[in-house]
C-alpha atoms as a PDB file:
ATOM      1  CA  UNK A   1       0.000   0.000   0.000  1.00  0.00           C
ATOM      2  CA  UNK A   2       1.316   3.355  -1.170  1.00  0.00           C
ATOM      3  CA  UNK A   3       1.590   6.155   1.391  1.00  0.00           C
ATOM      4  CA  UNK A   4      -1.268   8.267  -0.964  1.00  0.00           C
ATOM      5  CA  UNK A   5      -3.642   5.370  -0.718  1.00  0.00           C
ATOM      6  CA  UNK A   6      -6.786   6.077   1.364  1.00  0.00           C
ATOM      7  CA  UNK A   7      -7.413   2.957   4.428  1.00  0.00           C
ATOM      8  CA  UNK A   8     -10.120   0.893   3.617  1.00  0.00           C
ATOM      9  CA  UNK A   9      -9.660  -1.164   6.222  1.00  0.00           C
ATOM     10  CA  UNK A  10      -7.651  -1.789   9.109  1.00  0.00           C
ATOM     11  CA  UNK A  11      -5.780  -4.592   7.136  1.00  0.00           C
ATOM     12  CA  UNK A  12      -3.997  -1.503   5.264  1.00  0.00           C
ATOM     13  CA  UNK A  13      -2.844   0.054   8.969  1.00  0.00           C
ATOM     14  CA  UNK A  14       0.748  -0.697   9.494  1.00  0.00           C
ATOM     15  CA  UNK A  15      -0.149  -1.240  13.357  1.00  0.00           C
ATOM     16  CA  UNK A  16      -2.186  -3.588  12.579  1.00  0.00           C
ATOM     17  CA  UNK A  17       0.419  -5.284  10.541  1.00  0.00           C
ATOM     18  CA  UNK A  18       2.597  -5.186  13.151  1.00  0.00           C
ATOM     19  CA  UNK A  19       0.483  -6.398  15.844  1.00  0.00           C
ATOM     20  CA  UNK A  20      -0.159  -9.423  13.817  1.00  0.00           C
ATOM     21  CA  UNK A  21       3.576 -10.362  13.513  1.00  0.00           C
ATOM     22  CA  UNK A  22       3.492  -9.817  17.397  1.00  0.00           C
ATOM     23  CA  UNK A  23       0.768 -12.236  18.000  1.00  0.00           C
ATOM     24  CA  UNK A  24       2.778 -14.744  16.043  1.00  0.00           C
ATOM     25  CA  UNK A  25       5.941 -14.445  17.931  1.00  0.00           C
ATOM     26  CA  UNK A  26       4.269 -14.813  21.246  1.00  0.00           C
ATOM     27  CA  UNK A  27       2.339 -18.083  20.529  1.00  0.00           C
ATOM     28  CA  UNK A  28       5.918 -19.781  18.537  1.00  0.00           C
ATOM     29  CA  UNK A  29       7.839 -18.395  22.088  1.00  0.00           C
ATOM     30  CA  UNK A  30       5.040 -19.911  24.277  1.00  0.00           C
ATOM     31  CA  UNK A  31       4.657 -23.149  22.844  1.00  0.00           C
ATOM     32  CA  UNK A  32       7.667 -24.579  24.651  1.00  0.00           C
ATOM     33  CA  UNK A  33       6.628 -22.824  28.057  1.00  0.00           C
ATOM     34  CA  UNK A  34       5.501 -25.867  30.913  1.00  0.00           C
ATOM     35  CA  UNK A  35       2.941 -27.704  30.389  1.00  0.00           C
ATOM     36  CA  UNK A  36       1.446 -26.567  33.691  1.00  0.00           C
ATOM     37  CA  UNK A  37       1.080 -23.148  32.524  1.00  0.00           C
ATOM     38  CA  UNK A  38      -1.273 -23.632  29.259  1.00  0.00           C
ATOM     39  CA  UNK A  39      -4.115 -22.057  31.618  1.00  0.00           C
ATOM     40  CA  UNK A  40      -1.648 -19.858  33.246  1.00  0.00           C
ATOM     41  CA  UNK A  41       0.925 -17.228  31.969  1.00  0.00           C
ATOM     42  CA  UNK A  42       0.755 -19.191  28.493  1.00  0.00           C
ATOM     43  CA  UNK A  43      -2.871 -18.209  28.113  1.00  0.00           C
ATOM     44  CA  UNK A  44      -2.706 -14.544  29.601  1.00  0.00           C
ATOM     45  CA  UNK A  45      -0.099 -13.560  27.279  1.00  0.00           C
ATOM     46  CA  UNK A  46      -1.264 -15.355  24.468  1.00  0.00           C
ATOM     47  CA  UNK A  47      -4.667 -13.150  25.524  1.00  0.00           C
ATOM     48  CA  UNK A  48      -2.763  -9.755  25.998  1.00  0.00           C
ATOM     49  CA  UNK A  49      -1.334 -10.260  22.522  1.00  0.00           C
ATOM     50  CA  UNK A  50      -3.990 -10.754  20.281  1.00  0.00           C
ATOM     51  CA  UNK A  51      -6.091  -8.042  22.123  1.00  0.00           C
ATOM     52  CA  UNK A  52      -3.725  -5.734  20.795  1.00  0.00           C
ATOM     53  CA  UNK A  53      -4.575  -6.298  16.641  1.00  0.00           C
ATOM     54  CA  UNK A  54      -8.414  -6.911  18.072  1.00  0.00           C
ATOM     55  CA  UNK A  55      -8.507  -3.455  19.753  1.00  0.00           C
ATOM     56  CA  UNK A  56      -7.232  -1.698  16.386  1.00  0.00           C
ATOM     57  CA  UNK A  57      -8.984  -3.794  14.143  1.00  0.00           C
ATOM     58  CA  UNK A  58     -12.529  -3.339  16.401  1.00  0.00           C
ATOM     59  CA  UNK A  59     -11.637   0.600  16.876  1.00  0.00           C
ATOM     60  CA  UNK A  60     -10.939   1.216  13.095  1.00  0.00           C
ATOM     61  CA  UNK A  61     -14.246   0.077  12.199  1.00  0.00           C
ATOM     62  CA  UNK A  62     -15.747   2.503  14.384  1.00  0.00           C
ATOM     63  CA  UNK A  63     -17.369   5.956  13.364  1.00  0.00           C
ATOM     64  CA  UNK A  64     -15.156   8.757  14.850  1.00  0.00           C
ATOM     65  CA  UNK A  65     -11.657   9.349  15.747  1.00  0.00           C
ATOM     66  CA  UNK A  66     -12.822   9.259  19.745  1.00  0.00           C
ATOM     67  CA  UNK A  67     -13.771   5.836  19.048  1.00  0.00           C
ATOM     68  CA  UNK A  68     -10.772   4.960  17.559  1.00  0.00           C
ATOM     69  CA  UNK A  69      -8.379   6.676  19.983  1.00  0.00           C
ATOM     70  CA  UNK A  70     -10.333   4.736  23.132  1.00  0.00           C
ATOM     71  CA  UNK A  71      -9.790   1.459  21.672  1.00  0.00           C
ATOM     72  CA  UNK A  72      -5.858   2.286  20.526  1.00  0.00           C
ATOM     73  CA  UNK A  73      -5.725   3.624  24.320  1.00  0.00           C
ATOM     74  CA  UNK A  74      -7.054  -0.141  25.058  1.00  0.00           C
ATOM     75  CA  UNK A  75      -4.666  -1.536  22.155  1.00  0.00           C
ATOM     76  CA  UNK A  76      -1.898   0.299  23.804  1.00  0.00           C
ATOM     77  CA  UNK A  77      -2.502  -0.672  27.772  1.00  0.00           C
ATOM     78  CA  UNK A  78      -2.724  -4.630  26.405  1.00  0.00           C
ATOM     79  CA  UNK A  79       1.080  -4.321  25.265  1.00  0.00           C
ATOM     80  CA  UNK A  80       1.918  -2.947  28.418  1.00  0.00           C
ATOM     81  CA  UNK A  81       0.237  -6.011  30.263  1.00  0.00           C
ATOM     82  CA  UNK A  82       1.834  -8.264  27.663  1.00  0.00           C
ATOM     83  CA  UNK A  83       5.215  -6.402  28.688  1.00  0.00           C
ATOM     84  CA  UNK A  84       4.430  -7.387  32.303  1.00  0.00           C
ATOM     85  CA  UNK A  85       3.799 -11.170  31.405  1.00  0.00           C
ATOM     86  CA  UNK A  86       7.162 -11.736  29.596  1.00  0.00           C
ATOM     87  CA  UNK A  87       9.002 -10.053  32.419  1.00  0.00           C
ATOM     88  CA  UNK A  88       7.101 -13.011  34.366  1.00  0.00           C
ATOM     89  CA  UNK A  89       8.566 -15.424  32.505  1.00  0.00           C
ATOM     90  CA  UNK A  90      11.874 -14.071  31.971  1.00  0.00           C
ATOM     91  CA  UNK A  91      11.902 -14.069  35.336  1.00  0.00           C
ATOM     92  CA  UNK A  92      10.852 -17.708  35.766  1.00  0.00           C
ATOM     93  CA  UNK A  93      13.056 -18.944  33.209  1.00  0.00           C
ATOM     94  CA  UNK A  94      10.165 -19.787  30.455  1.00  0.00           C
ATOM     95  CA  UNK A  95      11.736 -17.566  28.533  1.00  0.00           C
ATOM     96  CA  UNK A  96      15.519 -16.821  26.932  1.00  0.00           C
ATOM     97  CA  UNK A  97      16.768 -12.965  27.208  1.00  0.00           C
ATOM     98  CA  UNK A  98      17.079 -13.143  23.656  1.00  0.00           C
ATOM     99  CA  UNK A  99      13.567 -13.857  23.334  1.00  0.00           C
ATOM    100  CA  UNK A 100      12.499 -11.761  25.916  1.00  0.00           C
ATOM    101  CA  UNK A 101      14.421  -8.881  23.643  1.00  0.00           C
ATOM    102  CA  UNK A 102      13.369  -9.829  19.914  1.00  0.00           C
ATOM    103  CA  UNK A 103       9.518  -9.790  21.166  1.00  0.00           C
ATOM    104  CA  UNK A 104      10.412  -6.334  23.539  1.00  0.00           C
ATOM    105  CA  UNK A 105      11.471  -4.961  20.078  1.00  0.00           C
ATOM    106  CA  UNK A 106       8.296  -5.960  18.672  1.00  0.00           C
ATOM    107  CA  UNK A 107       5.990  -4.876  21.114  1.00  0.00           C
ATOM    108  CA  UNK A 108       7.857  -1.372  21.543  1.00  0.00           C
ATOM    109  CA  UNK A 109       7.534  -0.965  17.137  1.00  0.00           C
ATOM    110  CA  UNK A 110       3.986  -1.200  17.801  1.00  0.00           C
ATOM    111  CA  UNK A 111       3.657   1.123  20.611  1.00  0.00           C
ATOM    112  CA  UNK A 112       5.458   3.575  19.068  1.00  0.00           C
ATOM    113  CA  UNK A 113       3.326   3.222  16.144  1.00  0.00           C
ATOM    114  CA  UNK A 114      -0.223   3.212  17.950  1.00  0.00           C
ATOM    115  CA  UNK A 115       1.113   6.229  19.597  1.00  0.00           C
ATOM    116  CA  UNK A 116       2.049   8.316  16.777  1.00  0.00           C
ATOM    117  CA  UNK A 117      -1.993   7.442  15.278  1.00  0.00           C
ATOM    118  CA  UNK A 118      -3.072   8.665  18.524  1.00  0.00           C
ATOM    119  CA  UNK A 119      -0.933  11.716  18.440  1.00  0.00           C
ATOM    120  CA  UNK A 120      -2.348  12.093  14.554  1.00  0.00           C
ATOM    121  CA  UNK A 121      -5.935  11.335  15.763  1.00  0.00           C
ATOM    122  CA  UNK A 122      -5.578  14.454  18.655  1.00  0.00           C
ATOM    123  CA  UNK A 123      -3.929  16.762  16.576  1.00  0.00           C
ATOM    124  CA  UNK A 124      -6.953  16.068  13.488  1.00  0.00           C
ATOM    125  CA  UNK A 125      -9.779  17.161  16.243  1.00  0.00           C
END
Protein backbone atom coordinates (compact mmCIF):
# COMPACT_ATOMS: atom_id res chain seq x y z
CA UNK A 1 0.00 0.00 0.00
CA UNK A 2 1.32 3.35 -1.17
CA UNK A 3 1.59 6.15 1.39
CA UNK A 4 -1.27 8.27 -0.96
CA UNK A 5 -3.64 5.37 -0.72
CA UNK A 6 -6.79 6.08 1.36
CA UNK A 7 -7.41 2.96 4.43
CA UNK A 8 -10.12 0.89 3.62
CA UNK A 9 -9.66 -1.16 6.22
CA UNK A 10 -7.65 -1.79 9.11
CA UNK A 11 -5.78 -4.59 7.14
CA UNK A 12 -4.00 -1.50 5.26
CA UNK A 13 -2.84 0.05 8.97
CA UNK A 14 0.75 -0.70 9.49
CA UNK A 15 -0.15 -1.24 13.36
CA UNK A 16 -2.19 -3.59 12.58
CA UNK A 17 0.42 -5.28 10.54
CA UNK A 18 2.60 -5.19 13.15
CA UNK A 19 0.48 -6.40 15.84
CA UNK A 20 -0.16 -9.42 13.82
CA UNK A 21 3.58 -10.36 13.51
CA UNK A 22 3.49 -9.82 17.40
CA UNK A 23 0.77 -12.24 18.00
CA UNK A 24 2.78 -14.74 16.04
CA UNK A 25 5.94 -14.45 17.93
CA UNK A 26 4.27 -14.81 21.25
CA UNK A 27 2.34 -18.08 20.53
CA UNK A 28 5.92 -19.78 18.54
CA UNK A 29 7.84 -18.39 22.09
CA UNK A 30 5.04 -19.91 24.28
CA UNK A 31 4.66 -23.15 22.84
CA UNK A 32 7.67 -24.58 24.65
CA UNK A 33 6.63 -22.82 28.06
CA UNK A 34 5.50 -25.87 30.91
CA UNK A 35 2.94 -27.70 30.39
CA UNK A 36 1.45 -26.57 33.69
CA UNK A 37 1.08 -23.15 32.52
CA UNK A 38 -1.27 -23.63 29.26
CA UNK A 39 -4.11 -22.06 31.62
CA UNK A 40 -1.65 -19.86 33.25
CA UNK A 41 0.93 -17.23 31.97
CA UNK A 42 0.75 -19.19 28.49
CA UNK A 43 -2.87 -18.21 28.11
CA UNK A 44 -2.71 -14.54 29.60
CA UNK A 45 -0.10 -13.56 27.28
CA UNK A 46 -1.26 -15.36 24.47
CA UNK A 47 -4.67 -13.15 25.52
CA UNK A 48 -2.76 -9.75 26.00
CA UNK A 49 -1.33 -10.26 22.52
CA UNK A 50 -3.99 -10.75 20.28
CA UNK A 51 -6.09 -8.04 22.12
CA UNK A 52 -3.72 -5.73 20.79
CA UNK A 53 -4.58 -6.30 16.64
CA UNK A 54 -8.41 -6.91 18.07
CA UNK A 55 -8.51 -3.46 19.75
CA UNK A 56 -7.23 -1.70 16.39
CA UNK A 57 -8.98 -3.79 14.14
CA UNK A 58 -12.53 -3.34 16.40
CA UNK A 59 -11.64 0.60 16.88
CA UNK A 60 -10.94 1.22 13.09
CA UNK A 61 -14.25 0.08 12.20
CA UNK A 62 -15.75 2.50 14.38
CA UNK A 63 -17.37 5.96 13.36
CA UNK A 64 -15.16 8.76 14.85
CA UNK A 65 -11.66 9.35 15.75
CA UNK A 66 -12.82 9.26 19.75
CA UNK A 67 -13.77 5.84 19.05
CA UNK A 68 -10.77 4.96 17.56
CA UNK A 69 -8.38 6.68 19.98
CA UNK A 70 -10.33 4.74 23.13
CA UNK A 71 -9.79 1.46 21.67
CA UNK A 72 -5.86 2.29 20.53
CA UNK A 73 -5.72 3.62 24.32
CA UNK A 74 -7.05 -0.14 25.06
CA UNK A 75 -4.67 -1.54 22.16
CA UNK A 76 -1.90 0.30 23.80
CA UNK A 77 -2.50 -0.67 27.77
CA UNK A 78 -2.72 -4.63 26.40
CA UNK A 79 1.08 -4.32 25.26
CA UNK A 80 1.92 -2.95 28.42
CA UNK A 81 0.24 -6.01 30.26
CA UNK A 82 1.83 -8.26 27.66
CA UNK A 83 5.21 -6.40 28.69
CA UNK A 84 4.43 -7.39 32.30
CA UNK A 85 3.80 -11.17 31.41
CA UNK A 86 7.16 -11.74 29.60
CA UNK A 87 9.00 -10.05 32.42
CA UNK A 88 7.10 -13.01 34.37
CA UNK A 89 8.57 -15.42 32.51
CA UNK A 90 11.87 -14.07 31.97
CA UNK A 91 11.90 -14.07 35.34
CA UNK A 92 10.85 -17.71 35.77
CA UNK A 93 13.06 -18.94 33.21
CA UNK A 94 10.16 -19.79 30.46
CA UNK A 95 11.74 -17.57 28.53
CA UNK A 96 15.52 -16.82 26.93
CA UNK A 97 16.77 -12.97 27.21
CA UNK A 98 17.08 -13.14 23.66
CA UNK A 99 13.57 -13.86 23.33
CA UNK A 100 12.50 -11.76 25.92
CA UNK A 101 14.42 -8.88 23.64
CA UNK A 102 13.37 -9.83 19.91
CA UNK A 103 9.52 -9.79 21.17
CA UNK A 104 10.41 -6.33 23.54
CA UNK A 105 11.47 -4.96 20.08
CA UNK A 106 8.30 -5.96 18.67
CA UNK A 107 5.99 -4.88 21.11
CA UNK A 108 7.86 -1.37 21.54
CA UNK A 109 7.53 -0.97 17.14
CA UNK A 110 3.99 -1.20 17.80
CA UNK A 111 3.66 1.12 20.61
CA UNK A 112 5.46 3.58 19.07
CA UNK A 113 3.33 3.22 16.14
CA UNK A 114 -0.22 3.21 17.95
CA UNK A 115 1.11 6.23 19.60
CA UNK A 116 2.05 8.32 16.78
CA UNK A 117 -1.99 7.44 15.28
CA UNK A 118 -3.07 8.67 18.52
CA UNK A 119 -0.93 11.72 18.44
CA UNK A 120 -2.35 12.09 14.55
CA UNK A 121 -5.94 11.33 15.76
CA UNK A 122 -5.58 14.45 18.66
CA UNK A 123 -3.93 16.76 16.58
CA UNK A 124 -6.95 16.07 13.49
CA UNK A 125 -9.78 17.16 16.24
Amino acid sequence: MKDSEPIKSHRDLIAWRKAMELVVAVYETSKSFPREEVYGLTSQMRRAAVSVPANIAEGQGRRSKAEFGNFLSHARGSLLELDTHLEIALRLDYLSGHDHTRIQDQAREVGRIINGLLRSLTSDL
